[in-house]
PDB file of N, CA and C in Angstrom:
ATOM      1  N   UNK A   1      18.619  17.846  -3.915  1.00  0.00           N
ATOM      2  CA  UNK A   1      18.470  17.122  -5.162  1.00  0.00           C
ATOM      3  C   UNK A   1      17.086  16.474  -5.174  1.00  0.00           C
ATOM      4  N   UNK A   2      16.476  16.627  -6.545  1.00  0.00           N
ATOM      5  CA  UNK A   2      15.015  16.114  -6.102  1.00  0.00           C
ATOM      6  C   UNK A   2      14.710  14.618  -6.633  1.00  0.00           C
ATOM      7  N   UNK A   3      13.952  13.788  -6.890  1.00  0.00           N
ATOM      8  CA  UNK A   3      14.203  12.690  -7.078  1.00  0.00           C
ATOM      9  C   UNK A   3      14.575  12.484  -8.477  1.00  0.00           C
ATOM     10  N   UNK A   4      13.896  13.219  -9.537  1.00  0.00           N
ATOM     11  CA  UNK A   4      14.164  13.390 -10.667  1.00  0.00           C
ATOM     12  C   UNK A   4      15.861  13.196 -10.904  1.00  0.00           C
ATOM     13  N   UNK A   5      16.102  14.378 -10.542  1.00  0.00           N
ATOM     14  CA  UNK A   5      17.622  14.660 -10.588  1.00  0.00           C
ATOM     15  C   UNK A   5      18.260  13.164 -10.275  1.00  0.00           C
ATOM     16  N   UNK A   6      17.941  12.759  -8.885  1.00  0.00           N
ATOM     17  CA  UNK A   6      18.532  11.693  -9.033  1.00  0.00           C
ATOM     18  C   UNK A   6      18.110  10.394  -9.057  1.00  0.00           C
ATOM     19  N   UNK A   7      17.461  10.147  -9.932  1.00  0.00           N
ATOM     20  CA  UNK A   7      16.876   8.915 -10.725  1.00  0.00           C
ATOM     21  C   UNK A   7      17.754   9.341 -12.074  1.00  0.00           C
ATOM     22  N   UNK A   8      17.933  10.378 -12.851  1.00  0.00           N
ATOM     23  CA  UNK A   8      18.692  10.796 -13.966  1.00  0.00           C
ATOM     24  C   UNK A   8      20.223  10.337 -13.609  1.00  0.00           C
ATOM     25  N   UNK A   9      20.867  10.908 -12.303  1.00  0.00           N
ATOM     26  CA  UNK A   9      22.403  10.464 -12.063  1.00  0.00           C
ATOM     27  C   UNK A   9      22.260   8.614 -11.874  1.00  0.00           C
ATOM     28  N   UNK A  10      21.228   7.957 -11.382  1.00  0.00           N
ATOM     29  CA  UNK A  10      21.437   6.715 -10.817  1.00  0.00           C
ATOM     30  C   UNK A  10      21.455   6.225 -12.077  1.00  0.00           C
ATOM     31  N   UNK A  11      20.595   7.036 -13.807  1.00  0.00           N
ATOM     32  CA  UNK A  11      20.416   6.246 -15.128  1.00  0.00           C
ATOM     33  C   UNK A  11      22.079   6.265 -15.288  1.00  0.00           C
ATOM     34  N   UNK A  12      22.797   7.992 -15.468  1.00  0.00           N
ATOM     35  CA  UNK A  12      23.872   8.180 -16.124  1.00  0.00           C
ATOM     36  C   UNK A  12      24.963   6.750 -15.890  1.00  0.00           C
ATOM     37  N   UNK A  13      24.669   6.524 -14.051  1.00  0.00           N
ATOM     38  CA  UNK A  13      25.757   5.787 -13.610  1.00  0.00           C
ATOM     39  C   UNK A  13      26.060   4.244 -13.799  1.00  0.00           C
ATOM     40  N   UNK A  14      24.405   3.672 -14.105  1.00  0.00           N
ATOM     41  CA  UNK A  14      24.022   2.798 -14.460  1.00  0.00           C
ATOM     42  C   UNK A  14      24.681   2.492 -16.300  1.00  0.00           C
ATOM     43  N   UNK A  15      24.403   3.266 -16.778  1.00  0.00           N
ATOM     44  CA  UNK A  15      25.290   3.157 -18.383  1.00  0.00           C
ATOM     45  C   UNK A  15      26.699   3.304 -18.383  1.00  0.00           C
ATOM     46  N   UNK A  16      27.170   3.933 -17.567  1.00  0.00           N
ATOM     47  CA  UNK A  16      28.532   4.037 -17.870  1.00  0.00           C
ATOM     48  C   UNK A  16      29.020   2.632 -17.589  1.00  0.00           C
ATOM     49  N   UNK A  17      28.236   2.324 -16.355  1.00  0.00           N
ATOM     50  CA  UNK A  17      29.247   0.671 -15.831  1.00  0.00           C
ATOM     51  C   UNK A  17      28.558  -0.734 -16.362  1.00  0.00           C
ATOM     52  N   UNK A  18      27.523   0.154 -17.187  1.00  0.00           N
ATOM     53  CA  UNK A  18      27.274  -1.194 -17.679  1.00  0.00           C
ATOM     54  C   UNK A  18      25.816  -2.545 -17.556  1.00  0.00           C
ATOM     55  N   UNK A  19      25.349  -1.461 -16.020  1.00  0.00           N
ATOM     56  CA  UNK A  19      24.665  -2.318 -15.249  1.00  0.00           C
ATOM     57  C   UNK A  19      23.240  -2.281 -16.003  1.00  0.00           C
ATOM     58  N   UNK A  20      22.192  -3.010 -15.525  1.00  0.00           N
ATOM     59  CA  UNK A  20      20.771  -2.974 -15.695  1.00  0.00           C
ATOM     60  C   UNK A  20      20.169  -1.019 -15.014  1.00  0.00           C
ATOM     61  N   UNK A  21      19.037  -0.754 -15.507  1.00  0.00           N
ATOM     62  CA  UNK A  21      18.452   0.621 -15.165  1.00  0.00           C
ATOM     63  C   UNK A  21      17.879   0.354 -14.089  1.00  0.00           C
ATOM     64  N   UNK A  22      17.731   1.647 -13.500  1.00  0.00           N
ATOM     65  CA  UNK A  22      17.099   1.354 -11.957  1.00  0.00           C
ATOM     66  C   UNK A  22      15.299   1.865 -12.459  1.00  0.00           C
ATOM     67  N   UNK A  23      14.433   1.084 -11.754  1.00  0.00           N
ATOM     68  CA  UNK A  23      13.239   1.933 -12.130  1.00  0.00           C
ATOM     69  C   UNK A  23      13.058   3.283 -11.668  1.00  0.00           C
ATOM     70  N   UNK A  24      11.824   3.300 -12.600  1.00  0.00           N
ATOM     71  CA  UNK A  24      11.839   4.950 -12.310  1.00  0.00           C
ATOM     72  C   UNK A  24      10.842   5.400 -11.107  1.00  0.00           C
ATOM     73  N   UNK A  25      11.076   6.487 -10.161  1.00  0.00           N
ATOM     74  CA  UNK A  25      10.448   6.463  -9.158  1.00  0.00           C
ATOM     75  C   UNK A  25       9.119   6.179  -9.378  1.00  0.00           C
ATOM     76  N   UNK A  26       8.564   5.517  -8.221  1.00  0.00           N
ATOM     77  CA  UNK A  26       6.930   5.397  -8.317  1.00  0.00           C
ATOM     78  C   UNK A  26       6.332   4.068  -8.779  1.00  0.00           C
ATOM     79  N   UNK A  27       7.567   3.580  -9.526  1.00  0.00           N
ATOM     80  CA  UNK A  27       7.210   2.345 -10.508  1.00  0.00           C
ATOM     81  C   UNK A  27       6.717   0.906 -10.255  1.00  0.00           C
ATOM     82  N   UNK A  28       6.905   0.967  -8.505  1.00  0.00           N
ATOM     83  CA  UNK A  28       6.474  -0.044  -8.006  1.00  0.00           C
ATOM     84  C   UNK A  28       5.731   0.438  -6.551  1.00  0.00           C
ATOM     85  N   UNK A  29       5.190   1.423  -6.542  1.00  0.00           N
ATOM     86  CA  UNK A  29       4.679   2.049  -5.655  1.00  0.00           C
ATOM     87  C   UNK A  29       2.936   0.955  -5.491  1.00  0.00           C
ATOM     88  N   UNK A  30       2.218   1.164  -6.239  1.00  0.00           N
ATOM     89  CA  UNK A  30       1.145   0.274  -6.284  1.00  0.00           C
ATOM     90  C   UNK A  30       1.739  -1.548  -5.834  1.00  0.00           C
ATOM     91  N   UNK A  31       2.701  -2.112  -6.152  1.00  0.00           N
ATOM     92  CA  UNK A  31       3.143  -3.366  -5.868  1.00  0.00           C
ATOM     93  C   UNK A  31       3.378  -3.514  -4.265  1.00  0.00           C
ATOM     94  N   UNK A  32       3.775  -2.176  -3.523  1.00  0.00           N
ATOM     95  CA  UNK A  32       4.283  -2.186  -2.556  1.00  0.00           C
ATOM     96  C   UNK A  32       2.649  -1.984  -1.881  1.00  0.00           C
ATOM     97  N   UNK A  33       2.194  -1.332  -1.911  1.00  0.00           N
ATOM     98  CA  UNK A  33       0.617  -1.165  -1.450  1.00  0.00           C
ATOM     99  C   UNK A  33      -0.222  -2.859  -1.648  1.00  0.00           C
ATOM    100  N   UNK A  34      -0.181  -3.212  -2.189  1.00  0.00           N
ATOM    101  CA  UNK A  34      -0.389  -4.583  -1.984  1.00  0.00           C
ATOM    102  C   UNK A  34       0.393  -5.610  -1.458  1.00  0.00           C
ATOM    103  N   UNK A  35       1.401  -5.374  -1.495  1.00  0.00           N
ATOM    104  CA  UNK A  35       2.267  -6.405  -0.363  1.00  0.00           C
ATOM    105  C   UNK A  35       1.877  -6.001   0.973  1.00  0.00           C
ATOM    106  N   UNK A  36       1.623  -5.123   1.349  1.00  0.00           N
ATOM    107  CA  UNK A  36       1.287  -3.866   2.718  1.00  0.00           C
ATOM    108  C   UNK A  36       0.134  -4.939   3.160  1.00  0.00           C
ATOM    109  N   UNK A  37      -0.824  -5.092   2.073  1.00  0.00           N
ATOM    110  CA  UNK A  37      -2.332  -5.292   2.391  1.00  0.00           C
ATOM    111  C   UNK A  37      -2.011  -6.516   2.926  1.00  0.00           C
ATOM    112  N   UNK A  38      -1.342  -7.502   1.791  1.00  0.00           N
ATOM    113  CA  UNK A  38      -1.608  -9.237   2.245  1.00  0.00           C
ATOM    114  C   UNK A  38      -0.836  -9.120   3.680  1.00  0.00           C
ATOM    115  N   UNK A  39       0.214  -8.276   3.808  1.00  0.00           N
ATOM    116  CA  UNK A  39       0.628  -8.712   4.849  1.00  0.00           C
ATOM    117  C   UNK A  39       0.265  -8.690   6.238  1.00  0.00           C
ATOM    118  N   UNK A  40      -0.694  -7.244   5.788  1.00  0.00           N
ATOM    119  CA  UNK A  40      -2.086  -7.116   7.149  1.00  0.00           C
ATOM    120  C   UNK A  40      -2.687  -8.444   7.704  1.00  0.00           C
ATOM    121  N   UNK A  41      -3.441  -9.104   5.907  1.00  0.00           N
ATOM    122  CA  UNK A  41      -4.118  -9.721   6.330  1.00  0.00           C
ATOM    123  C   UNK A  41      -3.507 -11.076   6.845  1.00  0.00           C
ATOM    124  N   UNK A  42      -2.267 -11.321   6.194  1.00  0.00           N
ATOM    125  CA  UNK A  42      -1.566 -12.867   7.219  1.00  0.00           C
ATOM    126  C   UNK A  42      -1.796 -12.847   8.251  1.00  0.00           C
ATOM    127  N   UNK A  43      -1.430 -11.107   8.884  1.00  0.00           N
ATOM    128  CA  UNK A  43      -1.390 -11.270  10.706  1.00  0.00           C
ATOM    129  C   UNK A  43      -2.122 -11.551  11.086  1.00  0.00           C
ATOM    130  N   UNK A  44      -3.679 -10.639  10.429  1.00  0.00           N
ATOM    131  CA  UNK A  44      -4.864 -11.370  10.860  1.00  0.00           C
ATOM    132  C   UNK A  44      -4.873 -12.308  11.070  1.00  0.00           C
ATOM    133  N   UNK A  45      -4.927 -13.630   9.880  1.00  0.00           N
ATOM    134  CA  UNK A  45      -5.303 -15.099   9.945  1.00  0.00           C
ATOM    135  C   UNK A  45      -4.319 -15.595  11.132  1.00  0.00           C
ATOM    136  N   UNK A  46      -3.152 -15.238  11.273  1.00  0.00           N
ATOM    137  CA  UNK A  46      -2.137 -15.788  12.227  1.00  0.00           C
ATOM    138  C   UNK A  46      -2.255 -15.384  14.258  1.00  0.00           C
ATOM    139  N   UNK A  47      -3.465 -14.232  14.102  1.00  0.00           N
ATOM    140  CA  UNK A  47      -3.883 -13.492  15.303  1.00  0.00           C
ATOM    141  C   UNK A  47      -5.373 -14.302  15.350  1.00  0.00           C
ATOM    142  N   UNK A  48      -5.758 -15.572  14.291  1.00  0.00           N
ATOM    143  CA  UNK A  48      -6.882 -16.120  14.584  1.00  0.00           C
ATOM    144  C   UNK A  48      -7.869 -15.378  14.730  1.00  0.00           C
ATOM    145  N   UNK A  49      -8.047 -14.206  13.965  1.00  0.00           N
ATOM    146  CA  UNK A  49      -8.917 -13.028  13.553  1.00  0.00           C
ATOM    147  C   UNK A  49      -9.749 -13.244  11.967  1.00  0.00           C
ATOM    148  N   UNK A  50     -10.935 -12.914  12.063  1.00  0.00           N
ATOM    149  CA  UNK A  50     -11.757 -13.203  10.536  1.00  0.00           C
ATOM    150  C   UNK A  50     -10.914 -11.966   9.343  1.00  0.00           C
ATOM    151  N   UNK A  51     -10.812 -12.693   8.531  1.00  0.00           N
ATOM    152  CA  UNK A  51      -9.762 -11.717   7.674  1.00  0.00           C
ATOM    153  C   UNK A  51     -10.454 -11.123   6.349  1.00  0.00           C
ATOM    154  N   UNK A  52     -11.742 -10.995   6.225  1.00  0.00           N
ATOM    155  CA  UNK A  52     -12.704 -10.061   5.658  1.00  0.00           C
ATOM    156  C   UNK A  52     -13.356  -9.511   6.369  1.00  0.00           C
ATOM    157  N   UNK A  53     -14.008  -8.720   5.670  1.00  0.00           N
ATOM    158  CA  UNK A  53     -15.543  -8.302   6.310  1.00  0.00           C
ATOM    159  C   UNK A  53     -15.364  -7.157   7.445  1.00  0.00           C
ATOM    160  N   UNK A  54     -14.270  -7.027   8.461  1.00  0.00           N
ATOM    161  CA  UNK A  54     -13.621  -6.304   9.582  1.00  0.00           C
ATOM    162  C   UNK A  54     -14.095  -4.911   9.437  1.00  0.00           C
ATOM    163  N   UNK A  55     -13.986  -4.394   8.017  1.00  0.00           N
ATOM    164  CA  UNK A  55     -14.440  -2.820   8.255  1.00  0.00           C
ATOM    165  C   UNK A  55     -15.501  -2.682   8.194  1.00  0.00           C
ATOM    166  N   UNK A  56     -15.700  -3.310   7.438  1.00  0.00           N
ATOM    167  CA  UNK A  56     -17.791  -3.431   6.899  1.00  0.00           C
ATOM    168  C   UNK A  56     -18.388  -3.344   7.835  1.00  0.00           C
ATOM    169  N   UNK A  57     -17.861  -4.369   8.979  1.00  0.00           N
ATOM    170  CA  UNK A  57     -18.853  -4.867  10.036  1.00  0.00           C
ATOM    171  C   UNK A  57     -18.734  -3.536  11.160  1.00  0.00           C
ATOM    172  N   UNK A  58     -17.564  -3.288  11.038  1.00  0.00           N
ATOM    173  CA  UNK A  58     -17.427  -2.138  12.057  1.00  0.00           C
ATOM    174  C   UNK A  58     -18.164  -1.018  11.643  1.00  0.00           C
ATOM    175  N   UNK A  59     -18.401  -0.576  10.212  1.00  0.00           N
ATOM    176  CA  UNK A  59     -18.676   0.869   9.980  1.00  0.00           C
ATOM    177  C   UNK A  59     -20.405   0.429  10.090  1.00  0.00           C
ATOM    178  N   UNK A  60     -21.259  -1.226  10.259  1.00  0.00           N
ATOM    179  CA  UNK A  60     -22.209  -1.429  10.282  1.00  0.00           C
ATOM    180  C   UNK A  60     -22.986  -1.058  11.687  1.00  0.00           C
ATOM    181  N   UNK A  61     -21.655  -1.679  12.488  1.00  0.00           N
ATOM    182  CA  UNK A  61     -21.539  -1.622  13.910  1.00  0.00           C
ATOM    183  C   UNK A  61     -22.138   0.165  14.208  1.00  0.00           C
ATOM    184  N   UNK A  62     -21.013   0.761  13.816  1.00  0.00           N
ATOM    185  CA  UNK A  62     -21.354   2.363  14.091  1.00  0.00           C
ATOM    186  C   UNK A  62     -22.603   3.122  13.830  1.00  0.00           C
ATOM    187  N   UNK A  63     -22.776   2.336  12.374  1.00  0.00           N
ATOM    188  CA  UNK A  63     -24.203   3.081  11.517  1.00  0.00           C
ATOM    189  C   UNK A  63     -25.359   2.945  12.634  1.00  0.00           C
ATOM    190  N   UNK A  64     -24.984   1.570  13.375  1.00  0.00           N
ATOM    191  CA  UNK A  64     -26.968   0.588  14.172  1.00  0.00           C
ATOM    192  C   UNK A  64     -26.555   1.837  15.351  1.00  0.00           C
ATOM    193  N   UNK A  65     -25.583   2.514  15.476  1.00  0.00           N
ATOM    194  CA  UNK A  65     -25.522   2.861  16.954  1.00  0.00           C
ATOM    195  C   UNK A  65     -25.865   4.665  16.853  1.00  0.00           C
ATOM    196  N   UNK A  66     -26.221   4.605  15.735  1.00  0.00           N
ATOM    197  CA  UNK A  66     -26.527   6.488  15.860  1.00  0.00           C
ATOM    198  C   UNK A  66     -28.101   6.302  15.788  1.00  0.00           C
ATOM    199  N   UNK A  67     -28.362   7.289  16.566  1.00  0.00           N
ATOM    200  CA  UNK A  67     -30.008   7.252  16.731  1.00  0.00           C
ATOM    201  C   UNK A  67     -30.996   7.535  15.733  1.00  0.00           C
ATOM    202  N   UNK A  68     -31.521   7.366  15.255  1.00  0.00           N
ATOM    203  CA  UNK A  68     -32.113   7.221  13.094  1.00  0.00           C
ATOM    204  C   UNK A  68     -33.300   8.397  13.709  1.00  0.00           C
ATOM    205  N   UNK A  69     -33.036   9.499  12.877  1.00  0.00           N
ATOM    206  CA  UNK A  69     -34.270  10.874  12.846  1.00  0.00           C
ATOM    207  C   UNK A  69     -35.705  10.322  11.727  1.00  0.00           C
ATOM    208  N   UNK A  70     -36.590  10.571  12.644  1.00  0.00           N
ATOM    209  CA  UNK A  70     -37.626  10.020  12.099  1.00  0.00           C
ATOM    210  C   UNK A  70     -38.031  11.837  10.864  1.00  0.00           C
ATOM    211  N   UNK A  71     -38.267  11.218   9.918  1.00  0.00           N
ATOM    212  CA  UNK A  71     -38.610  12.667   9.317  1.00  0.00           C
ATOM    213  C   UNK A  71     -39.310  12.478   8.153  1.00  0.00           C
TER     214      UNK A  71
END
């Protein structure tokens, strides 16, 4: 059954009894991607870790460390 299908049986079942609709797949997919993030970054602050800047500095880190072609 693919999700379609049953997001359609969870609507049918939802009307018959009455209840509120279930969303439709995906519908909070972006909401969940940001709960993901803050919750990264709590650990950070709570691991007493700087809670910006982390990739930046790293991919800066990498860039100073490749040897620059003079050309």
């Amino acid at each position: 059954m693919s999700i379609t299908q049953q997001h359609a049986l969870d609507v049918h079942r939802a009307r018959q009894h009455g209840e509120p609709l279930p969303p439709a797949p995906g519908a909070n997919d972006w909401q969940v991607v940001r709960e993901l993030r803050d919750h990264g970054r709590f650990r950070v602050v709570l691991a007493q870790r700087p809670a910006h800047g982390r990739i930046r500095r790293t991919l800066g880190r990498w860039l100073h460390l490749r040897p620059r072609s003079t050309g």
